[in-house]
Protein backbone atom coordinates (compact mmCIF):
# COMPACT_ATOMS: atom_id res chain seq x y z
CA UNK A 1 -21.01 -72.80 -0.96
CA UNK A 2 -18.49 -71.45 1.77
CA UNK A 3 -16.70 -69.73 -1.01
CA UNK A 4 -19.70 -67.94 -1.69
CA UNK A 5 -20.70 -67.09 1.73
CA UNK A 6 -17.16 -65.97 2.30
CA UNK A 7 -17.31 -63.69 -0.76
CA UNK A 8 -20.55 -61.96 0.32
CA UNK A 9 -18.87 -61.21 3.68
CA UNK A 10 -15.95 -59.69 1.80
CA UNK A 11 -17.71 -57.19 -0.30
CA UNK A 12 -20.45 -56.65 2.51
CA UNK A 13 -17.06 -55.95 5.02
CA UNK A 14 -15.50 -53.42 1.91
CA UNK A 15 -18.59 -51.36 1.68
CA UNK A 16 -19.32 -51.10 5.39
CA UNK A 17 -15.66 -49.88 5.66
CA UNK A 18 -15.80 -47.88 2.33
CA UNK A 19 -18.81 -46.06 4.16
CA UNK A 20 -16.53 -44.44 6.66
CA UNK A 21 -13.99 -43.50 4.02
CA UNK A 22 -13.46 -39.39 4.48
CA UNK A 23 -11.03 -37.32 2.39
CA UNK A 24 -9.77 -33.77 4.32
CA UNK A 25 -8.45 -31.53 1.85
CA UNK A 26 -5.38 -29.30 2.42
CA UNK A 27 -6.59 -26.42 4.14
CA UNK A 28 -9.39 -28.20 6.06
CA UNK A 29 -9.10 -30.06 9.41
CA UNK A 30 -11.35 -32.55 10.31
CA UNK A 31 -13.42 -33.50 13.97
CA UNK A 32 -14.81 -36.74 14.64
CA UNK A 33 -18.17 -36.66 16.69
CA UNK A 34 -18.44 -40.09 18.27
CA UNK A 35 -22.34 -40.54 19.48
CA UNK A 36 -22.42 -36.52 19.82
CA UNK A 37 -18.85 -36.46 21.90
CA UNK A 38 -15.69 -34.65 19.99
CA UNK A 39 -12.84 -36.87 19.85
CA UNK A 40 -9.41 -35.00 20.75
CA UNK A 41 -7.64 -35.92 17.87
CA UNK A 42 -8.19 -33.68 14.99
CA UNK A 43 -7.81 -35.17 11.34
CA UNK A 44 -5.27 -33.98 9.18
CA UNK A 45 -5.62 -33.58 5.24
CA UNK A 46 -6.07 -36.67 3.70
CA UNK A 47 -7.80 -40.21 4.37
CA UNK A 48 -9.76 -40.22 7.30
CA UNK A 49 -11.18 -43.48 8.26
CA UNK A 50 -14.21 -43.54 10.48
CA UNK A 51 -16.39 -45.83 12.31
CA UNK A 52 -19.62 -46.09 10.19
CA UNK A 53 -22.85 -45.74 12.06
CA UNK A 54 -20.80 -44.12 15.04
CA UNK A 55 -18.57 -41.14 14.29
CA UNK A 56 -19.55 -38.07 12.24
CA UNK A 57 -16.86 -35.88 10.30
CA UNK A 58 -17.21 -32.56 10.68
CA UNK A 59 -14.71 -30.22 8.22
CA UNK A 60 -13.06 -26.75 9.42
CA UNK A 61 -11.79 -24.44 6.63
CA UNK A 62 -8.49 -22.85 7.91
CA UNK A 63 -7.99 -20.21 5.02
CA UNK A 64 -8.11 -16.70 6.02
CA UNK A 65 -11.80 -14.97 5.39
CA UNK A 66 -12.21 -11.84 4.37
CA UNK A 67 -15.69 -10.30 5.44
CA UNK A 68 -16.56 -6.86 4.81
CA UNK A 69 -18.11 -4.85 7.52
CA UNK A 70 -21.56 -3.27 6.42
CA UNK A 71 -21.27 1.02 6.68
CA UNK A 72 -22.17 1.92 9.77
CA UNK A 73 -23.48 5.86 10.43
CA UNK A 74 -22.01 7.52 13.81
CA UNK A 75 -21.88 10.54 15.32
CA UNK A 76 -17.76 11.29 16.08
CA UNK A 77 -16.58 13.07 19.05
CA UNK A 78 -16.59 16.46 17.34
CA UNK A 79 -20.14 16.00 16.78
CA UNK A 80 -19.67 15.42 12.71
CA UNK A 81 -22.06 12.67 11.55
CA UNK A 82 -20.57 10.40 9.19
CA UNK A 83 -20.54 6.94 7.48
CA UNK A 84 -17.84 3.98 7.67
CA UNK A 85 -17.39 1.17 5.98
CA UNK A 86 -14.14 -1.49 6.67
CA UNK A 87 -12.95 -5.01 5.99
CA UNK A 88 -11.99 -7.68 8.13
CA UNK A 89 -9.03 -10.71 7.50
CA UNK A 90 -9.69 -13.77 10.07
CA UNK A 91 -8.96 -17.06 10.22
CA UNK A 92 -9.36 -20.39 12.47
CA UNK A 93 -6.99 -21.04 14.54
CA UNK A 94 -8.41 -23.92 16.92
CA UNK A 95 -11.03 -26.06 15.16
CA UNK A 96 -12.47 -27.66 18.30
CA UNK A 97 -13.05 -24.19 19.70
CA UNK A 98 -14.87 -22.40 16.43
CA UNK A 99 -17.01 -25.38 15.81
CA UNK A 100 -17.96 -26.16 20.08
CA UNK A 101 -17.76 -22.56 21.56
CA UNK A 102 -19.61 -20.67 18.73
CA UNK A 103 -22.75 -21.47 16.60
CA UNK A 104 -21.67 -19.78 13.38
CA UNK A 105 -17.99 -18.07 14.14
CA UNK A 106 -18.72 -15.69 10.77
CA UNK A 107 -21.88 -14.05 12.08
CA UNK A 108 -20.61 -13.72 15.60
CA UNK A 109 -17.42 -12.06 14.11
CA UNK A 110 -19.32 -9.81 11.68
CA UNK A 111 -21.89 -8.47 14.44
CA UNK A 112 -18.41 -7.90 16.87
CA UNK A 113 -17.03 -5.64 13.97
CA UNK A 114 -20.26 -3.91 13.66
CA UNK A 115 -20.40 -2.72 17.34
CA UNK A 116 -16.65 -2.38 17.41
CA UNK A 117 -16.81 0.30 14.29
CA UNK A 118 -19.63 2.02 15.61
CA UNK A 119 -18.01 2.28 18.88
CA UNK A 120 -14.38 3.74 17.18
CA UNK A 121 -16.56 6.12 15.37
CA UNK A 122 -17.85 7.76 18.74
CA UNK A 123 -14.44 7.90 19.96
CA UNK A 124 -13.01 9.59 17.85
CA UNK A 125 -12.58 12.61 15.65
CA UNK A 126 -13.36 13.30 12.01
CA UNK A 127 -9.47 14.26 11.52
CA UNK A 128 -8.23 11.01 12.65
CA UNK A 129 -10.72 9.36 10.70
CA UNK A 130 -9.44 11.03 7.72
CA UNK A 131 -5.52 10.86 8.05
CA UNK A 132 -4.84 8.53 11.33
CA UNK A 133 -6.85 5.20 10.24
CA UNK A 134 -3.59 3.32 11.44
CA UNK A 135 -3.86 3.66 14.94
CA UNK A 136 -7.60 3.27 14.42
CA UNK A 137 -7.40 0.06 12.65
CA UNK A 138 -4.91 -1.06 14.93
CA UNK A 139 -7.53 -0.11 17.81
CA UNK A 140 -10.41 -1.63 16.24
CA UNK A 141 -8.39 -5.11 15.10
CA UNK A 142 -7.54 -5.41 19.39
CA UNK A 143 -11.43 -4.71 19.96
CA UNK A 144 -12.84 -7.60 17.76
CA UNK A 145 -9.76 -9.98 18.90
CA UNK A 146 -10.51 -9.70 22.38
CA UNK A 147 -13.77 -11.55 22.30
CA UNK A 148 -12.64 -13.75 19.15
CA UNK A 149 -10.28 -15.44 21.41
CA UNK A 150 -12.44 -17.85 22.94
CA UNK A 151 -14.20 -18.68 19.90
CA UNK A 152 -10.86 -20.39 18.42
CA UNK A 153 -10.81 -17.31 15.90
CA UNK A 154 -7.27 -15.05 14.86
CA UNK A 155 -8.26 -11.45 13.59
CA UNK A 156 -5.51 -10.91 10.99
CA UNK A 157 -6.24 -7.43 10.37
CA UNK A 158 -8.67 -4.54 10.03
CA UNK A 159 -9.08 -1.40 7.64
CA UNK A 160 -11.28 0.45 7.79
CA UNK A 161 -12.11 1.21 3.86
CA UNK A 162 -14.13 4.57 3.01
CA UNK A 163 -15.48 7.39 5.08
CA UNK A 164 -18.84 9.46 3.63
CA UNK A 165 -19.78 12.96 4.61
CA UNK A 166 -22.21 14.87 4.65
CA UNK A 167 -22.10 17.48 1.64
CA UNK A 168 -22.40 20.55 3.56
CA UNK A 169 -19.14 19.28 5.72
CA UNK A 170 -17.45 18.54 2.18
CA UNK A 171 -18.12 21.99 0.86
CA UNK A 172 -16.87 23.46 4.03
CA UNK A 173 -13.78 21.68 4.49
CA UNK A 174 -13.58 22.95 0.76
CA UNK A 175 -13.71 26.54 1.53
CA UNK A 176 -11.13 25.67 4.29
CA UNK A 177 -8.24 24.44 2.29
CA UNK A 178 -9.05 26.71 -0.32
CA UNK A 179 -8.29 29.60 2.41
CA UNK A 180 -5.21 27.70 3.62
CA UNK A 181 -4.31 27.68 0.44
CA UNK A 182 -4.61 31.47 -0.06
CA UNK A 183 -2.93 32.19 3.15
CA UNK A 184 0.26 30.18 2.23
CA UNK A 185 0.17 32.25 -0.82
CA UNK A 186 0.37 35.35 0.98
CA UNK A 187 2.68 34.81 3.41
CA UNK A 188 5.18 33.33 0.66
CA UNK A 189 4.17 36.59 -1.71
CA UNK A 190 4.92 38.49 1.70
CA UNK A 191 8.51 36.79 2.22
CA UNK A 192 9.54 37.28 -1.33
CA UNK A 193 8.81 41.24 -0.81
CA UNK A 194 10.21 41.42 2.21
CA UNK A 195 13.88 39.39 0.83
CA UNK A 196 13.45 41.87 -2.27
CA UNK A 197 13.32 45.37 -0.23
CA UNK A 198 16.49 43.87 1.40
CA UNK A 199 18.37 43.73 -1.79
CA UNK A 200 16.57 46.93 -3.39
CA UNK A 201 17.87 48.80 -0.10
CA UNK A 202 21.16 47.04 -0.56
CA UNK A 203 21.39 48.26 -4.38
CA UNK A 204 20.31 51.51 -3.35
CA UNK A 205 23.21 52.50 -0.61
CA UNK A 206 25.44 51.12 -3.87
CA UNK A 207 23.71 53.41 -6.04
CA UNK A 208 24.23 56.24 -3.30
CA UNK A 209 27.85 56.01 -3.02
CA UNK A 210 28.56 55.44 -7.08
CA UNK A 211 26.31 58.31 -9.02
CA UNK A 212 27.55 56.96 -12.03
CA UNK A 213 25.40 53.28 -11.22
CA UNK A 214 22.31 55.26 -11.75
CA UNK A 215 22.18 56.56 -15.46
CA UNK A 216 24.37 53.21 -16.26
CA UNK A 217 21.02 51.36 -14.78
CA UNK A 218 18.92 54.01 -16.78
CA UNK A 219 20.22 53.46 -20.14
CA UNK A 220 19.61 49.28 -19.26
CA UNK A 221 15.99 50.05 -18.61
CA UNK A 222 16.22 52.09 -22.01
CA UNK A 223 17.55 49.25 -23.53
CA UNK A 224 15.24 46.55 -22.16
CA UNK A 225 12.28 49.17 -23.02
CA UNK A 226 13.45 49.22 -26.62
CA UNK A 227 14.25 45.83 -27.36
CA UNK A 228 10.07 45.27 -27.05
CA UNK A 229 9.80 46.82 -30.44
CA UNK A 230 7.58 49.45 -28.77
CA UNK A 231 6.99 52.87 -30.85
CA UNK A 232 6.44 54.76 -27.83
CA UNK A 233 9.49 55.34 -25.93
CA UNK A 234 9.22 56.64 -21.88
CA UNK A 235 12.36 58.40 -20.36
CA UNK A 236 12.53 59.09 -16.64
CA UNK A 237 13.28 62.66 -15.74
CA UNK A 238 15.63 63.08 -12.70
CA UNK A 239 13.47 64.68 -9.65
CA UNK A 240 17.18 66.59 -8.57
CA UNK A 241 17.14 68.50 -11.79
CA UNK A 242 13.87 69.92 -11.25
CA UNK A 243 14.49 70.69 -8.04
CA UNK A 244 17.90 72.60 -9.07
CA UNK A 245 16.09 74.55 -11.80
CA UNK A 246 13.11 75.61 -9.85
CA UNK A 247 15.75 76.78 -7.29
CA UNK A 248 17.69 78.60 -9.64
CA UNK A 249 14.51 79.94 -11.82
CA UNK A 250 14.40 84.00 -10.90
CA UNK A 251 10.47 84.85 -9.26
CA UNK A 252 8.11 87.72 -10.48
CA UNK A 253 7.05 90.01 -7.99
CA UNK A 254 2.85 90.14 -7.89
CA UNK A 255 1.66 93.50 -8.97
CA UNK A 256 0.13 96.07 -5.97
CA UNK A 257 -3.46 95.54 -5.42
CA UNK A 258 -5.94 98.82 -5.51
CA UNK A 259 -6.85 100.64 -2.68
CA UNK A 260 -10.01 100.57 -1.35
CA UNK A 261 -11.46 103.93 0.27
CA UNK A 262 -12.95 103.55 3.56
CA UNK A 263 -15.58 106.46 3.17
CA UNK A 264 -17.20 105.93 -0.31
CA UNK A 265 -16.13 102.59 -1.10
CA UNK A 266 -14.48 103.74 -3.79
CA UNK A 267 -11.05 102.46 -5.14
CA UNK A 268 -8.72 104.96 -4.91
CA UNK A 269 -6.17 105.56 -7.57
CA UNK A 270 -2.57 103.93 -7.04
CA UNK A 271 0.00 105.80 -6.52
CA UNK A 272 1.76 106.90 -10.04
CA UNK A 273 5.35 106.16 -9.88
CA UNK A 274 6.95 109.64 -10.51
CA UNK A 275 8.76 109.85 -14.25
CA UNK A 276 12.32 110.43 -15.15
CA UNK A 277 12.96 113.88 -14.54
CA UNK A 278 11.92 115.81 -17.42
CA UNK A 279 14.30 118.88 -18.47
CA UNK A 280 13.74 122.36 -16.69
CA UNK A 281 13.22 125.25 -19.15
């Protein structure tokens, strides 16, 4: 009989105790509420034991979260309306704090990152959201830390992921690079004309002082012409010869215009230029 009633006590004893029996996994932490009060030691991974009845386990996950931030639309300091979307990496660093100071540490975090994104969008301009997101992810990571602090909560990073505009701002940033574009290509087209009139002026002083440079760079253009397997064949004719012949070239006098007479109109006959003197008789 008292081997029975010691038995029952045993196994009631085990499952009493086995009833406070808690495993904490490896990247959990674990607080004990003892009649609503949180003790000051937190549970590692592993075997927790509790006092049925009297303490509740409550478990932290210590992994980092990542929590995209919904797009938000904002108006940037240059007045260009856009839309934003980023990510945020977190993770809990103090269990007593996320779990007392903070109802639900993921929705206070996500409605921080809204308001902080919407607020970095009004600060700043559409060119720094386009090529500077460092420094803005850098600001926006101390914005959402500041107040994450308290709540027991590390803000690993930020990025801010994708930035929408409107179409008419796409087609005229467009039209500006396309120009850019076209301007680098004339000032390079420009450069290249300006380096070759230096050596054409260069090759022409050359030229100058060595006559002979000129037909030898005439019969290579004759050559290069020819080797094109062209029927028609173009030579250049030197501007000094016809200069020399037209010099040399003998001028016709005009013929003498008709008088006129003054009283009748009439033309009156030139004068007849008198013949070779014909033999007296």
């Amino acid at each position: 009989m008292v081997v029975e009633i010691l038995g029952t006590i045993a196994v009631a004893g085990g499952a009493w105790l086995a009833t406070g029996l808690r495993v904490v996994k490896q990247y959990e932490r674990g607080l004990v509420y003892r009649f609503g009060r949180v003790r000051a030691t937190i549970r590692e991974p592993g075997l927790a034991l509790l006092v049925p009845f009297a303490d509740r386990l409550q478990k932290v996950n210590m992994q980092i979260i990542t929590m995209p931030i919904p797009a938000q639309d904002g108006i940037t300091r240059d007045n260009v309306s856009v839309r934003v979307d980023a990510v945020v990496y977190f993770k809990v660093v103090d269990p007593v704090l996320a779990a007392v100071n903070v109802q639900d540490y993921r929705s206070a975090v996500g409605q921080v990152a809204q308001t902080s994104l919407r607020s970095i969008i009004g600060k700043s301009e559409l060119d720094d959201l386009l090529s500077n997101r460092e420094r803005l992810n850098e600001g926006l990571e101390l914005m959402i830390d500041s107040p994450a602090l308290d709540w027991g909560i590390h803000i690993d990073r930020v990025e801010i992921k994708d930035v929408a505009l409107p179409e008419s701002m796409k087609r005229s940033m467009s039209r500006q690079a396309e120009a850019e574009r076209e301007r680098r290509a004339r000032v390079i087209s420009a450069d290249g004309e300006l380096q070759a009139s230096y050596k054409l002026s260069q090759a022409a002083a050359t030229m100058a002082d060595t006559p002979a440079a000129m037909q030898l760079r005439l019969l290579e253009t004759v050559v290069q012409v020819s080797a094109e397997k062209n029927s028609t064949l173009v030579l250049p004719f030197p501007v000094e010869l016809l200069r020399f012949l037209d010099a040399n070239t003998p001028k016709r006098e005009a013929p003498l215009a008709p008088a006129v007479s003054e009283a009748d109109g009439q033309v009156a006959p030139s004068p007849r230029e008198p013949d070779d003197a014909e033999p007296r008789s």
